[in-house]
C-alpha atoms as a PDB file:
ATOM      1  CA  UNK A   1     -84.099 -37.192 -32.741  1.00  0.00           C
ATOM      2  CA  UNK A   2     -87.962 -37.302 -31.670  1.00  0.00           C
ATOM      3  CA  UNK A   3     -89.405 -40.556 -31.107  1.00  0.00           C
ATOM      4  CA  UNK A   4     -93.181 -41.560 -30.884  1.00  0.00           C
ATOM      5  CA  UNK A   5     -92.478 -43.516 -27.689  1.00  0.00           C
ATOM      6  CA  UNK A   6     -90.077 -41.553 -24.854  1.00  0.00           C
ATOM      7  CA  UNK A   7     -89.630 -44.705 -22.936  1.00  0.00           C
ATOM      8  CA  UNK A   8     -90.662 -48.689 -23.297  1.00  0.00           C
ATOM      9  CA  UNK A   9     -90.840 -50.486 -20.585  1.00  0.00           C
ATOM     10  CA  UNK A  10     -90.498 -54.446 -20.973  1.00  0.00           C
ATOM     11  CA  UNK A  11     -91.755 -56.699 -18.014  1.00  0.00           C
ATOM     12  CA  UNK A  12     -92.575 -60.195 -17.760  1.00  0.00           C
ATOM     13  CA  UNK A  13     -96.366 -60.532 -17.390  1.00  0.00           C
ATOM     14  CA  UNK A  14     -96.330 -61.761 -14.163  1.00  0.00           C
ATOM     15  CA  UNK A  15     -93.692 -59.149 -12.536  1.00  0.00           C
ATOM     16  CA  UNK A  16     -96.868 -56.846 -12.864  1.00  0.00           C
ATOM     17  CA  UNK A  17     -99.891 -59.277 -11.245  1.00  0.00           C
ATOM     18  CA  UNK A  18    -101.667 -57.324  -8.565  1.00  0.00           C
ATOM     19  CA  UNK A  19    -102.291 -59.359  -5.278  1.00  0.00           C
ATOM     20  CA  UNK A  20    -102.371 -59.150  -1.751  1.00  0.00           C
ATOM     21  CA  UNK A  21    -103.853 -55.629  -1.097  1.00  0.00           C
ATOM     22  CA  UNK A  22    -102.471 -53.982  -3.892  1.00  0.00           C
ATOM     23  CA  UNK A  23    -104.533 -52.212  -6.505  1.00  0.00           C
ATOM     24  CA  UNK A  24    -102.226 -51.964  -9.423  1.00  0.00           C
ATOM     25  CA  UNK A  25     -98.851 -54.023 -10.318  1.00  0.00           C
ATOM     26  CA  UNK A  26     -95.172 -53.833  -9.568  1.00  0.00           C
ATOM     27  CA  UNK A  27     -94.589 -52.803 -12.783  1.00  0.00           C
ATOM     28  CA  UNK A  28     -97.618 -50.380 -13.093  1.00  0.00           C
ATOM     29  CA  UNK A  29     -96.637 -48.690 -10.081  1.00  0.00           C
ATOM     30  CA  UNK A  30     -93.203 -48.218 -11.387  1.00  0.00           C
ATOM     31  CA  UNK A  31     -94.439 -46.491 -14.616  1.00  0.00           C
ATOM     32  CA  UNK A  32     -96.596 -44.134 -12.455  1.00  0.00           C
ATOM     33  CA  UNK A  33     -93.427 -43.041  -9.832  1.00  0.00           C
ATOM     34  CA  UNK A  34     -90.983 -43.144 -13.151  1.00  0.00           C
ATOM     35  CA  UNK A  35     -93.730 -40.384 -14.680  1.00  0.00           C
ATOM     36  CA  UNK A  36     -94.091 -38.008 -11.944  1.00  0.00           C
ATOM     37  CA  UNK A  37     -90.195 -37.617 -11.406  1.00  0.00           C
ATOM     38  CA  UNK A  38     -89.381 -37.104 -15.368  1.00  0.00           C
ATOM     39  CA  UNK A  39     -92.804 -34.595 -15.416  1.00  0.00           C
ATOM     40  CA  UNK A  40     -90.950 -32.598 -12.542  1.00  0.00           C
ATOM     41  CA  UNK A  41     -87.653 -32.861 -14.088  1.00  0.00           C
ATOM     42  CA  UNK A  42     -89.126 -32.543 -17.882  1.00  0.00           C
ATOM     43  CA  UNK A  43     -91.510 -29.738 -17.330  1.00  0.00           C
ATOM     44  CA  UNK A  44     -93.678 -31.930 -19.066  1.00  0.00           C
ATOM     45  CA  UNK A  45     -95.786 -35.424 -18.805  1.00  0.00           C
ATOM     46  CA  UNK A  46     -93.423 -38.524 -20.836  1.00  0.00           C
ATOM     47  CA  UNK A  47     -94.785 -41.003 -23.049  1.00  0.00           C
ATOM     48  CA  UNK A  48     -94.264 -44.069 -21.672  1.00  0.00           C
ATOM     49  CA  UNK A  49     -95.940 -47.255 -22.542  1.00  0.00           C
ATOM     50  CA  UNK A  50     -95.315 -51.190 -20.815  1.00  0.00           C
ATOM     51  CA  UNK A  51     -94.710 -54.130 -23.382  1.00  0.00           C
ATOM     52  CA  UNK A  52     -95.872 -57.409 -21.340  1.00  0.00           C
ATOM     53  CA  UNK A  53     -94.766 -60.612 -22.809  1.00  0.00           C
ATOM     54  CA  UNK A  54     -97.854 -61.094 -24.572  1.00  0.00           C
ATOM     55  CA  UNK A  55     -99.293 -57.776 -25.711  1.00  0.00           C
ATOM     56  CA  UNK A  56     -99.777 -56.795 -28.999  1.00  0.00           C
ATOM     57  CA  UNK A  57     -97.651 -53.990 -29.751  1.00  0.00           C
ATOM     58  CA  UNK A  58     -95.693 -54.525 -32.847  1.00  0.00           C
ATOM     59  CA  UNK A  59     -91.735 -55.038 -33.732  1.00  0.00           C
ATOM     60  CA  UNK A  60     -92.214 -51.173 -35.456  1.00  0.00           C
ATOM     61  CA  UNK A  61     -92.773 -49.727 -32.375  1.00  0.00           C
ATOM     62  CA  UNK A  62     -89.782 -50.512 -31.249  1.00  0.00           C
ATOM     63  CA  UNK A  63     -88.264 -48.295 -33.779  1.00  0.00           C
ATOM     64  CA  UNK A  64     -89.672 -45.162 -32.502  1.00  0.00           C
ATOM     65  CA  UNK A  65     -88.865 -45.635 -28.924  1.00  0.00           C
ATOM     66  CA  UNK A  66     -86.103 -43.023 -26.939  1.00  0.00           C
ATOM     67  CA  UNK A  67     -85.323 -45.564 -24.373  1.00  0.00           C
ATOM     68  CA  UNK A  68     -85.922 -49.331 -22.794  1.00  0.00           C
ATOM     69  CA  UNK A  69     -86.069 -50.229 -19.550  1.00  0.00           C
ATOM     70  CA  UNK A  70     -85.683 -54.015 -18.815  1.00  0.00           C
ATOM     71  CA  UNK A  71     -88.006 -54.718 -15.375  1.00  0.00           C
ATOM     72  CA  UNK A  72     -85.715 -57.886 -14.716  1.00  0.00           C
ATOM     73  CA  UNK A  73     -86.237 -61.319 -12.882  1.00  0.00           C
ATOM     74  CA  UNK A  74     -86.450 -64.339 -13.010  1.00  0.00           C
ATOM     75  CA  UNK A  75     -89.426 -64.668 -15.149  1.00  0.00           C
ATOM     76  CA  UNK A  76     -88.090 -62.175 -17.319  1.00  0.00           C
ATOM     77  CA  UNK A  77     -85.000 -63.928 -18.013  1.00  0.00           C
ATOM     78  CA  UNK A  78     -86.761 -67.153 -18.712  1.00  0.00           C
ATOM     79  CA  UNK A  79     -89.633 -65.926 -21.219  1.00  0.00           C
ATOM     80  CA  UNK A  80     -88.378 -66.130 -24.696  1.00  0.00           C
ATOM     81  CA  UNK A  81     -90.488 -62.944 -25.760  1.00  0.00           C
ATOM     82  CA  UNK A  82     -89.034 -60.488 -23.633  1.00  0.00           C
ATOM     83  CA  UNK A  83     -85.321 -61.662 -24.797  1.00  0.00           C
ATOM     84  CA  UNK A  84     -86.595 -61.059 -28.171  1.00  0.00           C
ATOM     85  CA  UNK A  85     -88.075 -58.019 -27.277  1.00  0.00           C
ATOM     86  CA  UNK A  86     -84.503 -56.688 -25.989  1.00  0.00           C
ATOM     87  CA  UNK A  87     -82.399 -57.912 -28.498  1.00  0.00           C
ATOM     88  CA  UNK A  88     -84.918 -56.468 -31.310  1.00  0.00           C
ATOM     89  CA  UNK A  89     -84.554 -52.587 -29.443  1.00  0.00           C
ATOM     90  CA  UNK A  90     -80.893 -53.318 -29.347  1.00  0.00           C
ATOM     91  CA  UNK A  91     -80.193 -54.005 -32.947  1.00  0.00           C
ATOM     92  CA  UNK A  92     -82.301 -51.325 -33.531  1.00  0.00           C
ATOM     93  CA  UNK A  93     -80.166 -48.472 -31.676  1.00  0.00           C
ATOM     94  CA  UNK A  94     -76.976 -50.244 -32.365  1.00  0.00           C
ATOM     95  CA  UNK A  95     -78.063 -49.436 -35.981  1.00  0.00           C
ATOM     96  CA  UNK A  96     -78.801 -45.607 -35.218  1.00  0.00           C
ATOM     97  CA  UNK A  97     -76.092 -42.899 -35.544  1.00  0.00           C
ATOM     98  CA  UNK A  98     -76.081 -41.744 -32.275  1.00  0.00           C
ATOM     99  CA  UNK A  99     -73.970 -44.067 -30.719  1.00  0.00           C
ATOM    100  CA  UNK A 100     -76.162 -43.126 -26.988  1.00  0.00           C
ATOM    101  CA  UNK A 101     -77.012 -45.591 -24.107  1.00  0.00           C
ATOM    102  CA  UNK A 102     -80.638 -46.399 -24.764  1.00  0.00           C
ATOM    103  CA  UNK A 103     -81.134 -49.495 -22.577  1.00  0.00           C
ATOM    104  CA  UNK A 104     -81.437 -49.717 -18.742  1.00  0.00           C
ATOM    105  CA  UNK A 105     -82.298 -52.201 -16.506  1.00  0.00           C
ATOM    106  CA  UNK A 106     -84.314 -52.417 -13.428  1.00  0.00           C
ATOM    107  CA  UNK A 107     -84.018 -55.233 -10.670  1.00  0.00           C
ATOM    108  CA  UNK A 108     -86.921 -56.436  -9.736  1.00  0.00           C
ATOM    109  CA  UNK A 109     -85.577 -59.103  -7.664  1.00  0.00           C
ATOM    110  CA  UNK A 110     -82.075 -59.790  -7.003  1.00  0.00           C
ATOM    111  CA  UNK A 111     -79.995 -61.692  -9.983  1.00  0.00           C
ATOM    112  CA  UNK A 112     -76.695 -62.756  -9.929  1.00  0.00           C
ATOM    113  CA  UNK A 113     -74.348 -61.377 -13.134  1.00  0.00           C
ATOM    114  CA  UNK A 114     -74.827 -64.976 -15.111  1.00  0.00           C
ATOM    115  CA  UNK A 115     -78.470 -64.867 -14.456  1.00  0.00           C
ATOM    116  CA  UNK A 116     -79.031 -61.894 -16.493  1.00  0.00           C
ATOM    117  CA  UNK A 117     -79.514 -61.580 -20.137  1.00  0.00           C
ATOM    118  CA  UNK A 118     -75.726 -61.639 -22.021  1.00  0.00           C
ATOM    119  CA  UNK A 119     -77.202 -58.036 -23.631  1.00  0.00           C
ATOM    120  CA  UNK A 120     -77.397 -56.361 -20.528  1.00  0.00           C
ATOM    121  CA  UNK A 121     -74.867 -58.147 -18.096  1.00  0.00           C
ATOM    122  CA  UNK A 122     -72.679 -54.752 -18.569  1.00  0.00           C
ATOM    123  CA  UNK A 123     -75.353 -52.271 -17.872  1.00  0.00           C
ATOM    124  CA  UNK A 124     -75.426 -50.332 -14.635  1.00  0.00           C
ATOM    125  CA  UNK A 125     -78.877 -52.196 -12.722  1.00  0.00           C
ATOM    126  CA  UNK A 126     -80.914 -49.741 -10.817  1.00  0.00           C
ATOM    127  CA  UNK A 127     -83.093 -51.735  -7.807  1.00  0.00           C
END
């Protein structure tokens, strides 16, 4: 199955502010590491794109994206957008015949089990 999008990564808007000295967001930053090691493991560059709360990418794309990756915290859990965002990519591979693990999630902060979306309370949380 080929898909438009190889991964989606869904943040809270301000998990990927830039301040102090930084030049580019939490969030950017971990699109750029999560790049290099799937070009040197790939053999080639991934499409990955960021959906912030409030950007304007459309419900479709969600239908021609490989994977999701969920930057959780606290922010994340609380913004009504991103929970939309997951359950709309999770309906949407449920749906799919390959019956494959699509979703991860990243901590971006430390959340306790019952902090974290019902959806992805089961999913192994990378940090």
């Amino acid at each position: 199955m080929s898909f438009e999008i190889d991964v989606l990564i869904v943040f809270a808007d301000r998990d990927n502010e830039v301040g102090g000295n930084a030049q580019i967001g939490w969030v950017s930053q971990f699109k750029k590491f999560l790049e290099l090691m799937l070009e040197q493991v790939l053999g080639e560059k991934p499409n990955i794109m960021l959906k912030g709360e409030f950007d304007s990418m459309t419900s479709p794309k969600l239908d021609n994206a490989g994977l999701l990756i969920s930057i959780l915290s606290k922010d994340f859990t609380q913004s009504s957008r991103c929970m939309d965002h997951v359950e709309s990519f999770c309906r949407i591979a449920d749906a799919s015949p390959q019956k494959l693990n699509r979703v991860f999630k990243v901590l971006k902060e430390p959340l306790s089990i019952q902090q974290q979306p019902a959806r992805l309370r089961e999913l192994f949380g990378y940090e």
